[in-house]
Structures are given as structure tokens and as C-alpha cells.
Protein backbone atom coordinates (compact mmCIF):
# COMPACT_ATOMS: atom_id res chain seq x y z
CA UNK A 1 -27.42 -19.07 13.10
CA UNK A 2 -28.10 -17.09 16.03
CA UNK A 3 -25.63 -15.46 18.28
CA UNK A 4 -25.44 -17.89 20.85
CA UNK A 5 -24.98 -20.01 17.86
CA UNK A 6 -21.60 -18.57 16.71
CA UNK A 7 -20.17 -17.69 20.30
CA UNK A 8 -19.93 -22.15 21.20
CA UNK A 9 -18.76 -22.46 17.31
CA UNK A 10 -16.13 -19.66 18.07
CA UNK A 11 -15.60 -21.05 21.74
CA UNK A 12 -15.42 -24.42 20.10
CA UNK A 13 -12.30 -22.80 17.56
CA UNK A 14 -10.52 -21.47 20.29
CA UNK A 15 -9.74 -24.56 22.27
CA UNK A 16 -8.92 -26.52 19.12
CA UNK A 17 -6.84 -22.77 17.58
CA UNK A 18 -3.14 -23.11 17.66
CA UNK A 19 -1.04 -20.54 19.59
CA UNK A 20 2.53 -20.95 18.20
CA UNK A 21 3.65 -17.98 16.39
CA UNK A 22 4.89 -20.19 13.62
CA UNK A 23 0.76 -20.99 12.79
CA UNK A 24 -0.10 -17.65 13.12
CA UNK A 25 -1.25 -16.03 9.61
CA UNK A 26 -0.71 -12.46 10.59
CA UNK A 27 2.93 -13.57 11.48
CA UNK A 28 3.87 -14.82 8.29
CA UNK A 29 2.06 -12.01 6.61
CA UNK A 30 4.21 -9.26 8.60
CA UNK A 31 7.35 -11.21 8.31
CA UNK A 32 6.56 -10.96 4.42
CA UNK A 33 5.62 -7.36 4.39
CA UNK A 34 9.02 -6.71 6.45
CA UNK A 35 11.23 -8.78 3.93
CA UNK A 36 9.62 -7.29 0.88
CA UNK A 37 9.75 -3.86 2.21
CA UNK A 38 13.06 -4.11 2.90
CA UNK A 39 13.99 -5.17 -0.40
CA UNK A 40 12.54 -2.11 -1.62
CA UNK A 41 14.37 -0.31 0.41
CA UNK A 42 18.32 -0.13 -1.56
CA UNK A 43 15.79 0.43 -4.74
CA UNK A 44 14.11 2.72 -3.68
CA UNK A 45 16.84 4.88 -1.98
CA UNK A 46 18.52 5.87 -5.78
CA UNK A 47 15.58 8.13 -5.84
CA UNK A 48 15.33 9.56 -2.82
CA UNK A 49 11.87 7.70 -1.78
CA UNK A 50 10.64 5.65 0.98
CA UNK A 51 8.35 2.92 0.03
CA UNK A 52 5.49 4.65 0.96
CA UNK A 53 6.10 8.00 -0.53
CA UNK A 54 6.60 5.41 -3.60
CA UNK A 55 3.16 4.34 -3.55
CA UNK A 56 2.02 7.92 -3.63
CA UNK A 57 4.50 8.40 -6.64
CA UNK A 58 2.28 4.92 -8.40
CA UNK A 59 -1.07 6.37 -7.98
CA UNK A 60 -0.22 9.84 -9.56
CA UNK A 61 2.08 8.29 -12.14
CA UNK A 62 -1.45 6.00 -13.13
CA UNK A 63 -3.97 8.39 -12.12
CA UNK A 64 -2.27 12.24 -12.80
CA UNK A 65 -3.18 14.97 -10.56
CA UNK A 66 -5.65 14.17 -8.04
CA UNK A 67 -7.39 15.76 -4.81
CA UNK A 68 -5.85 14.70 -1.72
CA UNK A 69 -8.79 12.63 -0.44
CA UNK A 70 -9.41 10.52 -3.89
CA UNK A 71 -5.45 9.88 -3.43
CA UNK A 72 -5.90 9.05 0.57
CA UNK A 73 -8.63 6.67 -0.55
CA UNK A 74 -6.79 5.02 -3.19
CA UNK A 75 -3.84 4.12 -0.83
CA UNK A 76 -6.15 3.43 2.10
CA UNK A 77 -4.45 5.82 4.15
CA UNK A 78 -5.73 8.66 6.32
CA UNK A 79 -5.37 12.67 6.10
CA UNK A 80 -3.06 12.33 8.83
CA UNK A 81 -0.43 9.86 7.89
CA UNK A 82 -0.68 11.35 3.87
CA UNK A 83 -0.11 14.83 4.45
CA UNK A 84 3.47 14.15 5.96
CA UNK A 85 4.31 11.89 2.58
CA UNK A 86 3.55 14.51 0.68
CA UNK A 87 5.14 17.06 2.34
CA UNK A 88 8.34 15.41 1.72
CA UNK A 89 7.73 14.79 -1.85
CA UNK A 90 6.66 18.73 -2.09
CA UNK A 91 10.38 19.55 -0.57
CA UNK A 92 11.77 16.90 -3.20
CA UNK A 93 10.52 18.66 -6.04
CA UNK A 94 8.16 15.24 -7.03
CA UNK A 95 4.64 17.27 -6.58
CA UNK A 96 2.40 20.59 -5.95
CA UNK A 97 -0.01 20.73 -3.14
CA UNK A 98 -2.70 23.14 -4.40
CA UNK A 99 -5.83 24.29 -3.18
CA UNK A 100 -8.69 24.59 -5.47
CA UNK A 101 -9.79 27.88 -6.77
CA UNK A 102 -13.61 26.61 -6.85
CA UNK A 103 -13.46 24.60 -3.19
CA UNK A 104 -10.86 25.77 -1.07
CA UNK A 105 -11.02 22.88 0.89
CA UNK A 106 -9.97 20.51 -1.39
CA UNK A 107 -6.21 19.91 -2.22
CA UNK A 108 -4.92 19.04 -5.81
CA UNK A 109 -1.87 17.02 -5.66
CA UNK A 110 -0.23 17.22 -9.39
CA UNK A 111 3.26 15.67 -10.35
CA UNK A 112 5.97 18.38 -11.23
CA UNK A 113 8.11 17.46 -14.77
CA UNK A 114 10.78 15.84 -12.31
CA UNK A 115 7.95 14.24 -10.46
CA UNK A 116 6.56 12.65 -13.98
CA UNK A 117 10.65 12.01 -15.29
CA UNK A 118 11.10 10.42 -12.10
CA UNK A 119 8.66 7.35 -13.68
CA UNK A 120 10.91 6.26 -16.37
CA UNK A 121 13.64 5.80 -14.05
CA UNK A 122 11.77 4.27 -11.61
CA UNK A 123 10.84 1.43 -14.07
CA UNK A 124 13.81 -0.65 -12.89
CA UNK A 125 12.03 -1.53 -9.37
CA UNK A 126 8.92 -3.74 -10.30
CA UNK A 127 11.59 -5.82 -12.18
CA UNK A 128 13.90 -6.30 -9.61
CA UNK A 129 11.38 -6.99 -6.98
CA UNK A 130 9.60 -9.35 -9.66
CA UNK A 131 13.48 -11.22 -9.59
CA UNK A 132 13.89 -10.96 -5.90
CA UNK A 133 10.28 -12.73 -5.44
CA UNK A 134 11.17 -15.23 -7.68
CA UNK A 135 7.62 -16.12 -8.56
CA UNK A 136 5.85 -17.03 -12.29
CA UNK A 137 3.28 -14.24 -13.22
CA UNK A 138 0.48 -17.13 -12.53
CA UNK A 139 2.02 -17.26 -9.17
CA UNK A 140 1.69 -13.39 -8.26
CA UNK A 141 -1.49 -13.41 -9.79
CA UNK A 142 -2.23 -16.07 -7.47
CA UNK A 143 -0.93 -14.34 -4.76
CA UNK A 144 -2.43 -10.91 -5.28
CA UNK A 145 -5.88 -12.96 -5.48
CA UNK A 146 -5.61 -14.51 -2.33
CA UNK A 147 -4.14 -10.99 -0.42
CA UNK A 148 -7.32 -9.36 -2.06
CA UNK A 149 -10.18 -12.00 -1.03
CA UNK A 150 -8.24 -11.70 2.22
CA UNK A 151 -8.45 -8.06 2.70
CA UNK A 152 -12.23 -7.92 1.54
CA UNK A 153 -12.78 -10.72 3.29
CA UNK A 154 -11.78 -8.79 6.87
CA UNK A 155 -13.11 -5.43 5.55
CA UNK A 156 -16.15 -7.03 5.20
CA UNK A 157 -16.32 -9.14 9.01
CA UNK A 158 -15.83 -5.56 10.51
């Protein structure tokens, strides 16, 4: 298919392409992401976390200590919006921020003993989200599946 091809198939989409928010995929993604989020939030709040400095706390709690880029890549997030996060988990007590005494340039992020105590508390959330969802464990798998294929799936159209 050349690109003429696609641009009257795409053209073609558009007429025929619904505009109502309630059809819009990305809506009822966000509106998802909002409600689960915020049901994280009273959870999440016992600890002194956000949800995102929470899925820093996941990685090292599966991974250990880890330079600051393998961690940004494993959370998909850049420099810029990780080094706040852990910043405030530094100030918490949770981690260590340390350079490396080989490459200077590269930042170990390690759990401190409250840091890796801080997991066994913390074991109460997946269950209570897993109860607020209300779904089997076919249906997250499900779910997960589809989120997945959909995230590769625009990763890979870029």
C-alpha cells in the first residue's frame, strides 16, 4: 500500500469516525486511569506516598538498588519528571541517591531499611485495589493483555 493508498483509507475513516466523547477510547481510558488513581490515593496516603512515588517504591522493592536511568526506563519516565520523585522519597527516608565511585555520572538509587520495611506494609494495597476493581484474575489478565498490545501497538505506529 502506498501512501496515497493509506491517506483515502484514513480520509475514508474520518468521515465514517465518531466524534462523541462517549466513543472516544482515550476518554474512557483517562476516566479509568483517574478513578483508579484515585482509589489509590486514601491507600496510599498511610504511607506517606503518591502513586507515582509508589511505582518507584515497586521497581526497587522487585529490582533492589538500581541506577537512575535503568529505573527511568523501567517506569517509562524521563530524568526530569524522576528526579523530583525521588527527591521526595530521599527526604522521606525511603532511598539513597548515590553517585558511583567508578562513573560519576551515573546515580545508584538503593532502598534504606525503612525504604525495604516499608514493603511489608505496603502489601495491603494490591488487595484492596484487586477488591475495589472487582475483577476475576482471568479478567485482569485480560485486561493487562489488551493495555499491553495497546501500548506496543502505538509505540510501535510512532
Amino acid at each position: 500500500m502506498n501512501d496515497t493508498d493509506t491517506a483515502q483509507r484514513l480520509a475514508g475513516q474520518a468521515d465514517e469516525a465518531s466524534l462523541l466523547l462517549e466513543d472516544q477510547l482515550c476518554f474512557a481510558l483517562y476516566a479509568a486511569q483517574r478513578a483508579l488513581t484515585n482509589r489509590y490515593r486514601p491507600l496510599l496516603e498511610q504511607f506517606g506516598l503518591t502513586y507515582p512515588q509508589y511505582l518507584v517504591m515497586l521497581v526497587l522493592w522487585q529490582h533492589g538498588a538500581l541506577p537512575i536511568k535503568r529505573l527511568g526506563a523501567l517506569l517509562e519516565l524521563d530524568y526530569g519528571t524522576l528526579t523530583p520523585l525521588l527527591k521526595r522519597l530521599q527526604a522521606h527516608g525511603l532511598i539513597r541517591r548515590e553517585r558511583q565511585v567508578d562513573d560519576e555520572r551515573s546515580v545508584q538509587i538503593t532502598l534504606t531499611e525503612e525504604g525495604s520495611a516499608l514493603r511489608e506494609r505496603a502489601r495491603v494495597v494490591p488487595a484492596a485495589i484487586g477488591e475495589a476493581v472487582g475483577f476475576t484474575e482471568t479478567d485482569t489478565k485480560d485486561a493487562k493483555a489488551l493495555l499491553e498490545r495497546l501500548r506496543t501497538n502505538i509505540s510501535e505506529a510512532d
